[in-house]
Protein backbone atom coordinates (compact mmCIF):
# COMPACT_ATOMS: atom_id res chain seq x y z
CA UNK A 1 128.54 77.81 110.10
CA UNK A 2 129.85 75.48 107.31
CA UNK A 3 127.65 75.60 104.15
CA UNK A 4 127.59 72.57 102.02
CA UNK A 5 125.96 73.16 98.47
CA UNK A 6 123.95 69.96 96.96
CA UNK A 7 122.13 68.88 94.67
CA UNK A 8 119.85 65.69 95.32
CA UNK A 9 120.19 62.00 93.33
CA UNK A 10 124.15 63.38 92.49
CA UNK A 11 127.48 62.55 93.81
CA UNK A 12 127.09 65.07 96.86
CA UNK A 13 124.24 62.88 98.30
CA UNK A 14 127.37 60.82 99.84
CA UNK A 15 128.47 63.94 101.34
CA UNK A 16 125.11 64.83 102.80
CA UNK A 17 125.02 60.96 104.57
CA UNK A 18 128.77 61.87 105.79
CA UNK A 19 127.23 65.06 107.87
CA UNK A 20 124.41 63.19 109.03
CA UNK A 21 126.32 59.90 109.99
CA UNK A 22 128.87 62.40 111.96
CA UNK A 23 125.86 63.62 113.64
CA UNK A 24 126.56 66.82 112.82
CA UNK A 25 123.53 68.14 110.45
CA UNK A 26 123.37 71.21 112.75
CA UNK A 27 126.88 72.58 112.28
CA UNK A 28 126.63 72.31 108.60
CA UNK A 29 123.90 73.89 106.44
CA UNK A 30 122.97 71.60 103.19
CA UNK A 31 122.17 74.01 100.79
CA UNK A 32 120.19 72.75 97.75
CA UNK A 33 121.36 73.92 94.31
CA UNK A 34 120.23 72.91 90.30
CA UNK A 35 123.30 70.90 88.09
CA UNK A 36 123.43 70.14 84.65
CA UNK A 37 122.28 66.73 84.51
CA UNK A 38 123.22 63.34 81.88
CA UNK A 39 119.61 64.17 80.48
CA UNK A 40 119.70 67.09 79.95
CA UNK A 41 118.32 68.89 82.41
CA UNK A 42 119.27 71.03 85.03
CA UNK A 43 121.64 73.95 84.63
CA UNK A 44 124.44 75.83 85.80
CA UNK A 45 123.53 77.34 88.92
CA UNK A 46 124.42 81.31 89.92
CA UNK A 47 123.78 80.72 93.68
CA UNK A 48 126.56 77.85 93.64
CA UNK A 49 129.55 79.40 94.54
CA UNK A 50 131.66 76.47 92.72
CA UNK A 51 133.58 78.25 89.90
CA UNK A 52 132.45 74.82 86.91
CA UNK A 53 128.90 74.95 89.37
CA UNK A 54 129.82 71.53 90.20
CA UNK A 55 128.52 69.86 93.82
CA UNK A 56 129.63 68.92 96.20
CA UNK A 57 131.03 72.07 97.55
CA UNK A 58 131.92 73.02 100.88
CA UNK A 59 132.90 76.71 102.24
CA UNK A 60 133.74 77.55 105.95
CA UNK A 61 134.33 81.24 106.15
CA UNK A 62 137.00 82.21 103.46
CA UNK A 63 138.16 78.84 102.95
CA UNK A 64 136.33 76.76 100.06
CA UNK A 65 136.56 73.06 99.52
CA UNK A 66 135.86 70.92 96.22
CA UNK A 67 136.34 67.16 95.11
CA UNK A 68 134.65 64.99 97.86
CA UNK A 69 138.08 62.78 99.10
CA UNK A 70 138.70 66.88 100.41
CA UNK A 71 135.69 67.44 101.77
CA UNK A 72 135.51 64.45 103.44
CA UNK A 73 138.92 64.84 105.13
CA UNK A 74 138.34 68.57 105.98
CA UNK A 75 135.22 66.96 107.85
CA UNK A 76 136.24 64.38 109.47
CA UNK A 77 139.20 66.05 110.94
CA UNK A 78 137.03 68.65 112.00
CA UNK A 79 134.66 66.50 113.34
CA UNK A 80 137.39 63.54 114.96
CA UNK A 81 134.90 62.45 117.69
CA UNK A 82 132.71 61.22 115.18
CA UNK A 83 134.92 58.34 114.32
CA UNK A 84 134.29 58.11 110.62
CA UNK A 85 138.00 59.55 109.55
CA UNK A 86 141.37 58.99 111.33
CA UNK A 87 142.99 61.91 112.48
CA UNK A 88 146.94 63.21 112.36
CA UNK A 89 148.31 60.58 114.64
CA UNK A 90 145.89 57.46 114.67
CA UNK A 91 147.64 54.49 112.99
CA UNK A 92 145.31 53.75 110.30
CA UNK A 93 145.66 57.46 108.90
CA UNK A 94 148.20 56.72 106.01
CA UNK A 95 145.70 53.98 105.13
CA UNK A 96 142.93 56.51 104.96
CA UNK A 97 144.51 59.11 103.07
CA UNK A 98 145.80 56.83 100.43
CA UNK A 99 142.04 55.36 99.96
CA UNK A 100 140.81 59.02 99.81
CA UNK A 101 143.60 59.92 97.36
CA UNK A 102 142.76 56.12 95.50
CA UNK A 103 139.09 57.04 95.45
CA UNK A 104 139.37 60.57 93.50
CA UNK A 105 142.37 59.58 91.23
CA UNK A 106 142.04 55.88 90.41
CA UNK A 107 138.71 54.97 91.16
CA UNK A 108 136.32 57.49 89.43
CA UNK A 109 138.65 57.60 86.47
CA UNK A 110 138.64 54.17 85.90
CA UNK A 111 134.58 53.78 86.58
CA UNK A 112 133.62 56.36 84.12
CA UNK A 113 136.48 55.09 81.73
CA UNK A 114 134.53 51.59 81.64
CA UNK A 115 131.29 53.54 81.78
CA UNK A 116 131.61 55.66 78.26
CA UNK A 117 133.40 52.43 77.16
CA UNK A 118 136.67 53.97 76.31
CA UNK A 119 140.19 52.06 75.86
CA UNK A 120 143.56 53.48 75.67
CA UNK A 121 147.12 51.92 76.41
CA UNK A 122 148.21 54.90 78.10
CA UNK A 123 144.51 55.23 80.50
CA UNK A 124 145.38 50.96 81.48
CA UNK A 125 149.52 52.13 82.21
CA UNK A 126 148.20 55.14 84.53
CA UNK A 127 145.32 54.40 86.04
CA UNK A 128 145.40 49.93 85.61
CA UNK A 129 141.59 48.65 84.74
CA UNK A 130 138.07 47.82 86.32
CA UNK A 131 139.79 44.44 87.10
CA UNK A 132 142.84 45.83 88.73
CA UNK A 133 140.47 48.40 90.77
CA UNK A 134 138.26 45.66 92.00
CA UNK A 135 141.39 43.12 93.11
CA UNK A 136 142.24 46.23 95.11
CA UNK A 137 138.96 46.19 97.08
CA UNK A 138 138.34 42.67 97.41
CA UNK A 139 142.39 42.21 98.88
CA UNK A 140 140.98 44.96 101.13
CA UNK A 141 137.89 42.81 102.39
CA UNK A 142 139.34 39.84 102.71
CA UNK A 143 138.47 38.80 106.07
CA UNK A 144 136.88 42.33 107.40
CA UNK A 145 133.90 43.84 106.61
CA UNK A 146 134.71 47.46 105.97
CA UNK A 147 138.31 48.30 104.35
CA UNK A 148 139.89 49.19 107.44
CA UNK A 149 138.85 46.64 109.42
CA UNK A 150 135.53 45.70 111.67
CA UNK A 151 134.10 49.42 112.09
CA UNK A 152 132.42 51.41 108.98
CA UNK A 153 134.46 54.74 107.92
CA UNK A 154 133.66 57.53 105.86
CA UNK A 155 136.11 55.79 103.55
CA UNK A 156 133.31 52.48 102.90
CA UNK A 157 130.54 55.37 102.45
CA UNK A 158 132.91 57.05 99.57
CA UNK A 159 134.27 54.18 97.93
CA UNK A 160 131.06 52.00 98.09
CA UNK A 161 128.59 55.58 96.80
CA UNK A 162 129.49 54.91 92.92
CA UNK A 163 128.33 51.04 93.00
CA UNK A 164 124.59 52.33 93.92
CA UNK A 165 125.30 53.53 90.49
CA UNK A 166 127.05 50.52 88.25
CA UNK A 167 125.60 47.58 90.49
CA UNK A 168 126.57 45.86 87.00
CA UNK A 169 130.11 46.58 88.20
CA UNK A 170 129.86 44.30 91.08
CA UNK A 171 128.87 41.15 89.40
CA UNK A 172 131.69 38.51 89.92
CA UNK A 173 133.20 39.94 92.83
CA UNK A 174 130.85 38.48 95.96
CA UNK A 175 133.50 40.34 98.48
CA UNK A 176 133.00 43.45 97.24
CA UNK A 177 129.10 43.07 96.24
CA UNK A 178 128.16 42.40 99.69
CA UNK A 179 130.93 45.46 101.39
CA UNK A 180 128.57 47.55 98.85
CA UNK A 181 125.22 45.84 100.37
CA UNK A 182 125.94 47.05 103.66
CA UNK A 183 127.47 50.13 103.20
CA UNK A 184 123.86 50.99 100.99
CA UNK A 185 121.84 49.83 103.82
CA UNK A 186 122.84 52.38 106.40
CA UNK A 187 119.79 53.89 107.53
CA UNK A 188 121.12 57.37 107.44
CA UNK A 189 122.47 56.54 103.54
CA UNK A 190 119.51 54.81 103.19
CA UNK A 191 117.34 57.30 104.50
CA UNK A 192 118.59 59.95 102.06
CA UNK A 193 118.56 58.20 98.39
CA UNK A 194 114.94 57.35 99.22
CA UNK A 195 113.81 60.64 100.00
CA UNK A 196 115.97 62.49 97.19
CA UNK A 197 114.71 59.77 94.61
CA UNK A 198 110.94 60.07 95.49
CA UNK A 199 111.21 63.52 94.31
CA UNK A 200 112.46 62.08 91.15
């Protein structure tokens, strides 16, 4: 059985909504673990086999998974009759590669970057800015309600997770604000933040 180790109100809740939108919470076994949190909190813990005790983290047998774009690719191609990924061989699986690949190395740099408020010529060259990120999405949504096209993919419930987060983010860009809306309102999604943050 494939073991995913999580820890609640953090960036592996998205993974936790993946398994349960895939309908697949019985093939995968969420196991809860403590993080070092931005309050202090938490800690490092020994039962997470992570090597920096970081979640999400996925292991299936021998073979270990980290960073979520991975997990949710190793999923979703393990899972194809779900319908949340695009397998080797469907036409739209260049597109959602290079959003998976967008997510982990544009996207989350660039959020936090505007997050701790931190400029650099050489951060705008490599990774462009919030502006540049968002022109990307709202291009995307322009006439279709989930980034590839009229059916929701495990790419809108990665891309959208870091807006329940900086909703400030999402101000002037009406496209993008309302993608976020209704990728947050899934019931499974929805389901999950409210239970993990009433035991806040």
């Amino acid at each position: 059985m494939l073991a995913l180790y999580h820890a609640p109100n953090s960036r592996s809740t998205s993974i936790v909504a993946l398994i349960e939108e895939m309908g697949v919470s019985d093939r995968v076994k969420v196991v809860e673990v403590n993080i070092p949190r931005q309050d202090g909190g938490g800690g490092p813990d020994p039962r997470n086999p992570h090597p920096e005790k970081k979640v999400p983290y996925l292991v299936h047998g021998d073979d270990h998974v980290r960073e979520r774009g991975a997990i949710v690719a190793f999923l979703t191609d393990m899972f194809p009759k779900s319908g949340l990924g695009r397998p080797a061989g469907h036409p739209q699986r260049g597109a959602f590669l290079s959003w998976l690949f967008y997510y982990q190395g544009v996207m989350e740099p660039v959020l936090v970057l505007d997050w701790a408020k931190i400029e650099h010529p050489a951060m705008q060259a490599t990774f462009r800015d919030l502006d540049t990120m968002m022109d990307r999405l709202t291009d995307a949504l322009n006439g279709q309600p989930y980034l590839l096209g009229e059916n929701y993919s495990a790419i809108d419930l990665l891309l959208s997770s870091p807006f329940q987060w900086l909703p400030e983010a999402l101000s002037d860009r009406p496209l993008v604000q309302s993608w976020s809306e209704r990728c947050a309102n899934r019931p499974k999604l929805k389901g999950i933040v409210e239970r993990e943050q009433a035991r806040i």
